[in-house]
Protein backbone atom coordinates (compact mmCIF):
# COMPACT_ATOMS: atom_id res chain seq x y z
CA UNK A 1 99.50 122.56 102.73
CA UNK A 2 100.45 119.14 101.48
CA UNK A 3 101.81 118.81 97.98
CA UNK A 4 102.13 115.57 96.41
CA UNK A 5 99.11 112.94 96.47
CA UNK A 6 101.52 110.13 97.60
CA UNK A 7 103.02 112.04 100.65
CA UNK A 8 99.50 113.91 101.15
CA UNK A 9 97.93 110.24 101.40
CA UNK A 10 100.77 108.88 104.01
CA UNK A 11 100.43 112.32 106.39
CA UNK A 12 97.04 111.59 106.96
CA UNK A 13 97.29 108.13 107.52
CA UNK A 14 99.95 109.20 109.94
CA UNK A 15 98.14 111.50 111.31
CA UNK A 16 94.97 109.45 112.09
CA UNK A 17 97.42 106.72 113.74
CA UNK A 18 98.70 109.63 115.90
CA UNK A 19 95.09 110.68 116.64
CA UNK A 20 94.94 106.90 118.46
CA UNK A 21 98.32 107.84 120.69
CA UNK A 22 101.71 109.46 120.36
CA UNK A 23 104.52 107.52 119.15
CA UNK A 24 107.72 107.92 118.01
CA UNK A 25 108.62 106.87 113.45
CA UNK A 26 109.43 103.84 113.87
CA UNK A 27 106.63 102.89 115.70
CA UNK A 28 104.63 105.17 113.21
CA UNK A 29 105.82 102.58 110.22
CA UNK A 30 105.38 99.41 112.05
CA UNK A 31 101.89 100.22 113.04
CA UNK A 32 101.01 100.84 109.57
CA UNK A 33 102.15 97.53 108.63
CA UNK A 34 100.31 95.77 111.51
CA UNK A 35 97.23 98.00 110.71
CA UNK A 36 97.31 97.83 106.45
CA UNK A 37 99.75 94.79 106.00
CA UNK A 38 101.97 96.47 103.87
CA UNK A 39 105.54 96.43 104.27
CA UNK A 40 106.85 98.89 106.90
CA UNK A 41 107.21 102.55 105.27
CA UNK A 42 111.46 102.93 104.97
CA UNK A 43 112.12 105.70 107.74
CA UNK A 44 113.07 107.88 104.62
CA UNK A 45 109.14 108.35 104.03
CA UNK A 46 108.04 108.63 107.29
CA UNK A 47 110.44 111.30 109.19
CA UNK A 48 110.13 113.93 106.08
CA UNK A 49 106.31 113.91 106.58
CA UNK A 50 106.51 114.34 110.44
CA UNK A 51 109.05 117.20 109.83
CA UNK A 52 106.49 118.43 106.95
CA UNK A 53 103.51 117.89 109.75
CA UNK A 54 105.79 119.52 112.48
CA UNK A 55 106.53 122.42 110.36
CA UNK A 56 103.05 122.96 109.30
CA UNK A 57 101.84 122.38 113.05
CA UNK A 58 99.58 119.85 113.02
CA UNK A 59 102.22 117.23 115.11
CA UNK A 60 104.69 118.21 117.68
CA UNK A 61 107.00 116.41 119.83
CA UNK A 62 105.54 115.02 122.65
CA UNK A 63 108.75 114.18 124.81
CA UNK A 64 111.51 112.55 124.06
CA UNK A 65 111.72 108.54 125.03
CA UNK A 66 114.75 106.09 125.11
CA UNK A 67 117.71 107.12 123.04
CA UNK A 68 116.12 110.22 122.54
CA UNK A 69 113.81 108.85 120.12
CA UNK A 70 110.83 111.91 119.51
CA UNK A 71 107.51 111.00 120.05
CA UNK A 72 105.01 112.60 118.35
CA UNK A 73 102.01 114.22 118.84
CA UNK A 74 98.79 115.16 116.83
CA UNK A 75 97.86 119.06 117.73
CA UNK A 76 94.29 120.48 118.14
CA UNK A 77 95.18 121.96 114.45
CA UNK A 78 96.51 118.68 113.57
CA UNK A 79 92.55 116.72 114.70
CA UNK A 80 90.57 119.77 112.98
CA UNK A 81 92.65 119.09 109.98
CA UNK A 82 91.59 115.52 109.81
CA UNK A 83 87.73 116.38 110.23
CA UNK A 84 87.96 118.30 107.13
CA UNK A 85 90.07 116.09 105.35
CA UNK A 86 88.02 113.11 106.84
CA UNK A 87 87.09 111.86 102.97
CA UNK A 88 90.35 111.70 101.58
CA UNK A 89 91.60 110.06 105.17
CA UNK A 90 88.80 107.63 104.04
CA UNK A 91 90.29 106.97 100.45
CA UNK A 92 93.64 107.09 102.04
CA UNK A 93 93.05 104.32 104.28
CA UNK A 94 91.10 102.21 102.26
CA UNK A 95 93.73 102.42 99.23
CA UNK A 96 96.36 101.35 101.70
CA UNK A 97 93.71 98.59 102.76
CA UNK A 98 93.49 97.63 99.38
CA UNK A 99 97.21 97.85 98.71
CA UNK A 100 98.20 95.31 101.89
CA UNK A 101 95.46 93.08 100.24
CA UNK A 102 96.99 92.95 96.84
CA UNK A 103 100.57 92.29 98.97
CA UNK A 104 98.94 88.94 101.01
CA UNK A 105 97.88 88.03 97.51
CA UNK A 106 101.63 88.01 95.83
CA UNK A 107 101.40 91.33 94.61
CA UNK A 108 105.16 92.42 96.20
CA UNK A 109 105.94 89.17 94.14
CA UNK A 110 104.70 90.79 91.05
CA UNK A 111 105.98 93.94 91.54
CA UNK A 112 109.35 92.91 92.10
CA UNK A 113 109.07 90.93 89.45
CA UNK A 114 108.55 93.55 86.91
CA UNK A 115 111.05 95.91 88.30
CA UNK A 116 113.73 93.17 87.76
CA UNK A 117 111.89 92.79 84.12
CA UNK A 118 112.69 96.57 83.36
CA UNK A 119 115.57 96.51 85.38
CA UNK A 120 117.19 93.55 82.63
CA UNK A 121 115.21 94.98 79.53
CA UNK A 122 118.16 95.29 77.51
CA UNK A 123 119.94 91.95 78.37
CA UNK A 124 117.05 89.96 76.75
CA UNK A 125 116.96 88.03 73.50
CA UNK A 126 114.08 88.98 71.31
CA UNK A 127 113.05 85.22 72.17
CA UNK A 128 112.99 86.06 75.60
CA UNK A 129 111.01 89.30 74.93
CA UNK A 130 107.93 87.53 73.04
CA UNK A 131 107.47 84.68 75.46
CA UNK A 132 107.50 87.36 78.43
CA UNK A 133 105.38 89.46 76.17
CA UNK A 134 102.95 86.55 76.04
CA UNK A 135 103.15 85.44 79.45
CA UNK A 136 101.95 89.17 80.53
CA UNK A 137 99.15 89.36 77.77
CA UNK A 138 97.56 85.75 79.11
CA UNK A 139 97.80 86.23 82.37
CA UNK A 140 96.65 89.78 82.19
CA UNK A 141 93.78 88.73 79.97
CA UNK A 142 92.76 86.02 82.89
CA UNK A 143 93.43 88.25 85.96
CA UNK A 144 91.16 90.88 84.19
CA UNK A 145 88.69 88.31 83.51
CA UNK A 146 88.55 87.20 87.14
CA UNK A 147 88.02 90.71 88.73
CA UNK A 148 85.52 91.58 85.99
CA UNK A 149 83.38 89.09 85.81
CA UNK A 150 84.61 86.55 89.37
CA UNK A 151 85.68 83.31 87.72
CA UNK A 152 88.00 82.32 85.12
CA UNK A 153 87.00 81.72 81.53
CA UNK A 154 89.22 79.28 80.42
């Protein structure tokens, strides 16, 4: 019913927030960031899925609130669909546990970092290359070593 893993994942998160109350998709994204600690899914994530979950009738809209902003709704189909999806809910929500985890720890940091690596790929000296190419393989090398085995090895 839902295709791709990533979008899968975030409907049933959605979904199991909606199971708590309706709200409207901006509420939706900031309660995933107050519940996960991730950053706030973009509204161009969020209000795809809720047409996908309309469409497929597992939300609906609830009434409309201020500004006619929708508020959704989980459906009776919507709560059966969760009880016998409840294990990947489970992995759902504890990846995106995970995920705000790894953000608290720098991780947005990181990744930013390495988009703006790939992003400038081309506009670096060979110099420039080797010393980033080291900097990754040490610190990889002691990040693995901490997660493995829980202290550094210096």
């Amino acid at each position: 019913m839902l295709e791709h893993p990533r979008k899968k994942g975030m409907s049933l998160i959605i979904l199991d927030i909606l199971r708590e109350n309706p709200l409207h998709g901006y509420a939706i994204g900031e309660k995933i960031e107050e519940i996960y600690g991730v950053e706030r899914p973009s509204s161009g994530l969020i209000y795809p899925i809720l047409s996908s979950l309309q469409r497929n009738h597992l939300v609906k809209i609830y009434r409309r609130g201020e500004r006619d902003k929708k508020i959704y709704e989980i459906t009776p189909r919507g709560l059966r669909y969760l009880e016998v999806h409840n294990e990947e809910v489970q992995r759902s929500k504890d990846f995106l546990r995970r995920l705000g985890e790894f953000h608290r720890m720098g991780g947005h940091q990181l990744m930013d970092v390495i988009k703006l690596l790939i992003e400038k790929m081309d506009e670096l000296s060979p110099e420039d290359k080797r010393k980033i190419s080291e900097l990754i393989s040490d610190d990889s090398r002691k990040i693995r070593w901490l997660v493995e085995m829980g202290e550094e090895n210096e």
